[in-house]
Protein backbone atom coordinates (compact mmCIF):
# COMPACT_ATOMS: atom_id res chain seq x y z
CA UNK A 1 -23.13 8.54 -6.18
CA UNK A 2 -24.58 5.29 -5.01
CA UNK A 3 -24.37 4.03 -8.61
CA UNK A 4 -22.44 4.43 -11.30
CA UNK A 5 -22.95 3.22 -15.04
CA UNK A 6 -20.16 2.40 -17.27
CA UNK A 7 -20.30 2.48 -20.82
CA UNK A 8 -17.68 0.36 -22.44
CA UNK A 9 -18.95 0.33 -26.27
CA UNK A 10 -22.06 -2.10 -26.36
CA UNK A 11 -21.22 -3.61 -22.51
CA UNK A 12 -22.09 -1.39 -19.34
CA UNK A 13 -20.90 -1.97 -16.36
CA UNK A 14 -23.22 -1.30 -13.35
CA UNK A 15 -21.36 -0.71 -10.16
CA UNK A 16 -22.93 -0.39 -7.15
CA UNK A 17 -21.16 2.40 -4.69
CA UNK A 18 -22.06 2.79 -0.71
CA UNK A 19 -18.55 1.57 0.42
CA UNK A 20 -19.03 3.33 3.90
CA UNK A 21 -21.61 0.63 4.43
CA UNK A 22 -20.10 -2.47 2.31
CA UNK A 23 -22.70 -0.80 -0.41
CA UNK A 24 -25.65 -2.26 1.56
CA UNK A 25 -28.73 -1.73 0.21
CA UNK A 26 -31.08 1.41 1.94
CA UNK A 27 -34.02 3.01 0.09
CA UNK A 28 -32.26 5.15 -1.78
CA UNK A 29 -29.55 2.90 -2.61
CA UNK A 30 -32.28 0.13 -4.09
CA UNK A 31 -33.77 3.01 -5.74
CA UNK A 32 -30.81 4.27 -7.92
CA UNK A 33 -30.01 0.27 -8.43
CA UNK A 34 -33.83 0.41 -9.73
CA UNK A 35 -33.03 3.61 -11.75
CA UNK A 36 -29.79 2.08 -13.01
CA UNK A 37 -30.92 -1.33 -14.46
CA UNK A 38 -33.60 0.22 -15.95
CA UNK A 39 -31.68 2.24 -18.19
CA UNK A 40 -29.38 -0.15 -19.02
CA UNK A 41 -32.16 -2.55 -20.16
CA UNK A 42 -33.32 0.63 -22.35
CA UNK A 43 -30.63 0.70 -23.89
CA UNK A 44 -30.67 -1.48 -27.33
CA UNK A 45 -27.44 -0.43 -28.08
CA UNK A 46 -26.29 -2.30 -25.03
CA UNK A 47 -25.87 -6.33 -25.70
CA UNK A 48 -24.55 -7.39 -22.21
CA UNK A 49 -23.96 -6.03 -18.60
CA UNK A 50 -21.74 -6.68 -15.38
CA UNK A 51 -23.06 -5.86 -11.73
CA UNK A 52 -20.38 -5.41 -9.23
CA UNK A 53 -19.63 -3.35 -6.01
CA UNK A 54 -17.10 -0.73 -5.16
CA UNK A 55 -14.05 -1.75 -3.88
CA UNK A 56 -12.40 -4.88 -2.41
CA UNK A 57 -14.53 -5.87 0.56
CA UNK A 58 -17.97 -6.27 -0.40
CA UNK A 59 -20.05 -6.84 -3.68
CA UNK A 60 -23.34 -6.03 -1.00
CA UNK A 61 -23.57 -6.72 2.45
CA UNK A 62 -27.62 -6.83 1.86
CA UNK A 63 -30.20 -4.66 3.23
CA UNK A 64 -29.18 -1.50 5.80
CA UNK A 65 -30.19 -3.08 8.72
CA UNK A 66 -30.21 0.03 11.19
CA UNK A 67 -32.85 1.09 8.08
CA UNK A 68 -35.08 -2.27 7.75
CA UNK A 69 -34.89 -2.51 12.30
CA UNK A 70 -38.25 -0.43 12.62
CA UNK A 71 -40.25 -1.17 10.00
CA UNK A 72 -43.94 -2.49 10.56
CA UNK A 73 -45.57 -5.30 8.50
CA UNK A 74 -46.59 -3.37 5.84
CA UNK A 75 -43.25 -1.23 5.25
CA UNK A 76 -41.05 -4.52 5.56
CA UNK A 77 -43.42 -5.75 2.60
CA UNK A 78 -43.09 -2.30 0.56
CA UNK A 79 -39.44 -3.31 0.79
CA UNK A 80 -39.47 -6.96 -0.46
CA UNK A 81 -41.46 -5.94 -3.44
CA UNK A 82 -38.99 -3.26 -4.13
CA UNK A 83 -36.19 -5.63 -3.74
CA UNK A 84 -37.95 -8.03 -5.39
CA UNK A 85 -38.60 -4.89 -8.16
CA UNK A 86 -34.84 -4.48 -9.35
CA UNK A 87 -34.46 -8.90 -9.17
CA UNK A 88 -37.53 -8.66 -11.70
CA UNK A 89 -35.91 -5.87 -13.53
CA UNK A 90 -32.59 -7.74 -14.17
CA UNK A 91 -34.83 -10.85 -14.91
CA UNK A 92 -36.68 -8.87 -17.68
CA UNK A 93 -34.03 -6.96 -18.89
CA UNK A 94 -33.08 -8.08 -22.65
CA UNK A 95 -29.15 -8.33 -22.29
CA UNK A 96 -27.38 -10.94 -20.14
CA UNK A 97 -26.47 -9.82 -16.98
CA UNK A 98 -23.08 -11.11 -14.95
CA UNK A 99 -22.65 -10.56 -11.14
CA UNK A 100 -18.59 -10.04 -10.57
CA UNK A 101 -18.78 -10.89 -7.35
CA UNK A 102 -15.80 -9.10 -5.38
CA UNK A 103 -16.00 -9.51 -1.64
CA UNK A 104 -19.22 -10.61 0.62
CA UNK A 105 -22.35 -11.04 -1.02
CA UNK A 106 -24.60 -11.40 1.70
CA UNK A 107 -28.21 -11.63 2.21
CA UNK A 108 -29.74 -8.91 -0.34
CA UNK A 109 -26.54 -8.67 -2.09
CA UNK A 110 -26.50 -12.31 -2.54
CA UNK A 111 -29.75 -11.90 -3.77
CA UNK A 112 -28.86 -9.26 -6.59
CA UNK A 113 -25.95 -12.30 -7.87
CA UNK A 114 -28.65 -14.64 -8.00
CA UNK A 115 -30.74 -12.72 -10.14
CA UNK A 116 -28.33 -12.71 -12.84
CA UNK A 117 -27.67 -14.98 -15.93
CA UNK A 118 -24.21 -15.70 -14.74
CA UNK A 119 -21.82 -15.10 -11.69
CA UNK A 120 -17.99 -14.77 -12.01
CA UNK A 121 -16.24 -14.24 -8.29
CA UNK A 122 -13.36 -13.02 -7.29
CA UNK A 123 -11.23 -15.54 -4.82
CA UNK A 124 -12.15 -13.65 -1.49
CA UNK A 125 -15.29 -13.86 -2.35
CA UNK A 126 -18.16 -15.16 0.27
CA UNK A 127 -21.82 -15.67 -0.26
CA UNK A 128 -24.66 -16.04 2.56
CA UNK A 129 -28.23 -15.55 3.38
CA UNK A 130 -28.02 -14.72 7.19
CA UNK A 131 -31.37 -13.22 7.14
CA UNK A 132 -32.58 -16.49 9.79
CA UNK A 133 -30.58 -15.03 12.35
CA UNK A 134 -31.96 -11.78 12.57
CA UNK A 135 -35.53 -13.38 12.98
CA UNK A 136 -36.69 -13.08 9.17
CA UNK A 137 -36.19 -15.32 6.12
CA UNK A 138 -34.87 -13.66 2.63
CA UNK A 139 -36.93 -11.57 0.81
CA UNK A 140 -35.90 -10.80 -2.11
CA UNK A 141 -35.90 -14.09 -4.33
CA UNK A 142 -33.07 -16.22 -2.22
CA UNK A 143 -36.27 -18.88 -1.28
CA UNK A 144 -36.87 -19.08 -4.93
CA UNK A 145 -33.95 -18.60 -7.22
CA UNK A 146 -31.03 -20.70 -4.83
CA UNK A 147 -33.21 -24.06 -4.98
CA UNK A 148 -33.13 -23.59 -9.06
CA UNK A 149 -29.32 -22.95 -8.87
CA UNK A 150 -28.33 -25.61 -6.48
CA UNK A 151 -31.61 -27.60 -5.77
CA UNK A 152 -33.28 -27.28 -2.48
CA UNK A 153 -31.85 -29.43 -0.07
CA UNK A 154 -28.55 -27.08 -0.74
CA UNK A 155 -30.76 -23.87 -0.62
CA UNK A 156 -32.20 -24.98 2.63
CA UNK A 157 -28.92 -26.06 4.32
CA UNK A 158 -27.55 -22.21 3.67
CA UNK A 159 -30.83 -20.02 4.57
CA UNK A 160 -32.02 -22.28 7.22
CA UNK A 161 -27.99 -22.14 8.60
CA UNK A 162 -27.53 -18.90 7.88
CA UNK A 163 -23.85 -19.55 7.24
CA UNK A 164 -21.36 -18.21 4.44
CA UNK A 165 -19.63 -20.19 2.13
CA UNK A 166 -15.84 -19.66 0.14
CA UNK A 167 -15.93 -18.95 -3.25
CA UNK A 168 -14.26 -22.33 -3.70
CA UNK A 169 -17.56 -23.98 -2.03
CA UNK A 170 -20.00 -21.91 -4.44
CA UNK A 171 -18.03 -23.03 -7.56
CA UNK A 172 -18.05 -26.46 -6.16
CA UNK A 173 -22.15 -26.73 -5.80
CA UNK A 174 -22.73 -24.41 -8.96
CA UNK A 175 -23.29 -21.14 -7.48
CA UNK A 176 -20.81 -19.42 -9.08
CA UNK A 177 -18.96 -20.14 -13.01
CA UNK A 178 -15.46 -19.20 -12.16
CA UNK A 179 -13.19 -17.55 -10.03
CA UNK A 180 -10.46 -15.41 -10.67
CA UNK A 181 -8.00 -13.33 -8.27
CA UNK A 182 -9.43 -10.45 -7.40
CA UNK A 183 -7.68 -8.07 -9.55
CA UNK A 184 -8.63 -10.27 -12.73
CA UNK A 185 -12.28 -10.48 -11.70
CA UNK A 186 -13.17 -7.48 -13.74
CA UNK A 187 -11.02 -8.02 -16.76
CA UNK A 188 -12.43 -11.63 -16.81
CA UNK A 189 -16.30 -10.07 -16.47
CA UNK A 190 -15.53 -7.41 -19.41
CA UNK A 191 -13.91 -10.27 -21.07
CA UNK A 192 -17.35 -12.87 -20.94
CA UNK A 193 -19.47 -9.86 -21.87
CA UNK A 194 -17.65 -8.75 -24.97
CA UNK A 195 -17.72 -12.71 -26.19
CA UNK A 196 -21.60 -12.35 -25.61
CA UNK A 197 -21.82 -9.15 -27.01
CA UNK A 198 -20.09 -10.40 -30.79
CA UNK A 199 -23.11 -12.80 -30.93
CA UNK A 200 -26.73 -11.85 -32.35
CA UNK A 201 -28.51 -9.96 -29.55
CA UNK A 202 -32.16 -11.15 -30.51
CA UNK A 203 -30.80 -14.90 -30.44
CA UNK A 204 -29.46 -14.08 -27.17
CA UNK A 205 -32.19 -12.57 -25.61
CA UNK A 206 -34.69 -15.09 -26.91
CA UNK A 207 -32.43 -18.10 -25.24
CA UNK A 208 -32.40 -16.19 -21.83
CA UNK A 209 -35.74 -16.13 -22.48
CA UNK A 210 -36.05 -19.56 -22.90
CA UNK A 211 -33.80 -20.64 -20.15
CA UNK A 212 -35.99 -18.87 -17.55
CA UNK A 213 -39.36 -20.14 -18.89
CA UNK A 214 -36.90 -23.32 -18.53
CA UNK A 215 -37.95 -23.32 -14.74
CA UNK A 216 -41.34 -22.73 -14.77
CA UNK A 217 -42.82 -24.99 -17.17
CA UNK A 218 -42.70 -28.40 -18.09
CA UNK A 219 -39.90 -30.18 -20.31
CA UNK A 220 -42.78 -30.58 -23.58
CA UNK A 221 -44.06 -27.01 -22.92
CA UNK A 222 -40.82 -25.94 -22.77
CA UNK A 223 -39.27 -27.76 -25.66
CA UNK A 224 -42.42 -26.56 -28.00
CA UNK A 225 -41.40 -23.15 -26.50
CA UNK A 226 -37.75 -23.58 -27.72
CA UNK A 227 -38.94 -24.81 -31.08
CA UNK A 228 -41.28 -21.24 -31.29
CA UNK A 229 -38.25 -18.91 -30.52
CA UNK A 230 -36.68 -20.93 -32.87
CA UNK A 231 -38.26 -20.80 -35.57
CA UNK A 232 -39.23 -16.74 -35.16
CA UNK A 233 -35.10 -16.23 -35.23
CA UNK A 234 -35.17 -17.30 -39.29
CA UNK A 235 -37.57 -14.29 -39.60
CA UNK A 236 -34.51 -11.59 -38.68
CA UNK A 237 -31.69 -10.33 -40.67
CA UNK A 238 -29.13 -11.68 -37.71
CA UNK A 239 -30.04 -15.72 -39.10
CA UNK A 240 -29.37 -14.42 -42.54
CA UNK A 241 -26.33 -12.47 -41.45
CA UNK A 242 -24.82 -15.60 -39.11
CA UNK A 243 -24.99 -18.20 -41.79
CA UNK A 244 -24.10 -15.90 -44.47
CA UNK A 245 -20.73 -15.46 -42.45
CA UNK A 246 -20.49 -19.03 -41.47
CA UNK A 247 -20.50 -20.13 -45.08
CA UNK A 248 -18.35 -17.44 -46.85
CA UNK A 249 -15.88 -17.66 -43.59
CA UNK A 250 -16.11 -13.99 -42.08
CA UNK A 251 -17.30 -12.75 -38.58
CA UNK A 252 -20.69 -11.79 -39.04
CA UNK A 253 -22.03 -8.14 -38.66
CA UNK A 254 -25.31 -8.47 -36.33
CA UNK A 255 -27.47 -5.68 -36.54
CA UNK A 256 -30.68 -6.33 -34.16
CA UNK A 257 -31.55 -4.79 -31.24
């Protein structure tokens, strides 16, 4: 199965399986990645998800390149869009999503990480965009979504170098949240989502929300955006609920989807 879905009461955990091939991404791989994140994001009983990659070695080593060799113009820009599809996907998807990064991220798989809210790696972990060497640039979001991460003069030093970088060095410049030995990556990515997870799920989908619109408009348009969302979350039970708790000392009991 090139994907599997793991239900773990209101967290799943996506994990993507082609180990023969360091789960590099061929059509039907990105298309059962496609089929996967879609459910998940139908799922309103879900409230957060992880991404990872079968085993030790690799979270994705990006695109099948034997696969991507022979395309013509317009196939190679089929494929970015459907890259760019399951990015979008993860993007739009209501729940937080966390990359647990075990192994090389490369390229497309780097690309997957970077679409999601948060990225945990595991100490062996290694990230690059070598797409420059192979006579293309990224193209499934790395142009756009590293500059917001690390700004743009570290963006352009990896994709125009093509090189990889430690885990240590993407914790360092903000690519990554944490690491974690590799057999606590997991625990620590189950352990994240579950903290998400006990907080209201419309609150938390409205701020990721918010935090994206955070790079595309200005800081007043954003801040009257903020103030919106805001004010819409004292029209659900969950405000009720939270400051009912807060007062009268319990955890709360949040019941939107």
């Amino acid at each position: 199965m090139a994907v599997r879905i793991e239900r773990d009461g209101v967290v799943a955990i996506v994990t993507m399986s082609r180990p023969e091939a360091l789960n590099a991404f061929n059509t039907a791989q990105l298309q059962a990645l496609l089929d996967a994140v879609t459910e998940v994001a139908a799922d309103r009983g879900l409230r957060a998800a992880i991404l990872t990659g079968d085993g030790a070695r690799a979270f994705a080593a990006g695109a099948d390149i034997k696969e991507m060799s022979t395309k013509r113009p317009s196939e190679a820009l089929i494929f970015s869009q459907f890259g760019q599809s399951i990015t979008a996907a993860i993007n739009a998807a209501p729940q937080p999503w966390i990359a647990a990064v075990n192994g090389h991220a490369l390229g497309g798989g780097c690309e997957m990480a970077l679409a999601c809210d948060i990225r945990l790696a595991s100490s062996n972990a290694s990230f690059g965009q070598p797409e420059v060497g192979l006579g293309i640039l990224p193209g499934w979001g790395a142009t756009q979504r590293l500059p917001r991460l690390v700004g743009a003069g570290l963006a352009s030093d990896l994709i125009f170098t093509g090189r990889r970088i430690s885990a240590e060095e993407a914790l360092r410049i903000g690519l990554v949240s944490a690491v974690y030995p590799a057999e606590e990556l997991l625990d620590k990515a189950r352990e994240m989502a579950s903290q998400i997870a006990r907080n209201s799920p419309a609150a938390i989908t409205a701020a990721k929300r918010a935090i994206q619109l955070a790079f595309d408009i200005d800081l007043t348009n954003g801040l009257a955006h903020e103030a919106q969302l805001f004010a819409l979350g004292f029209d659900i039970s969950d405000q009720r609920e939270g400051m009912s708790a807060f007062i009268e000392k319990r955890i709360p009991e949040f019941t939107s989807a």
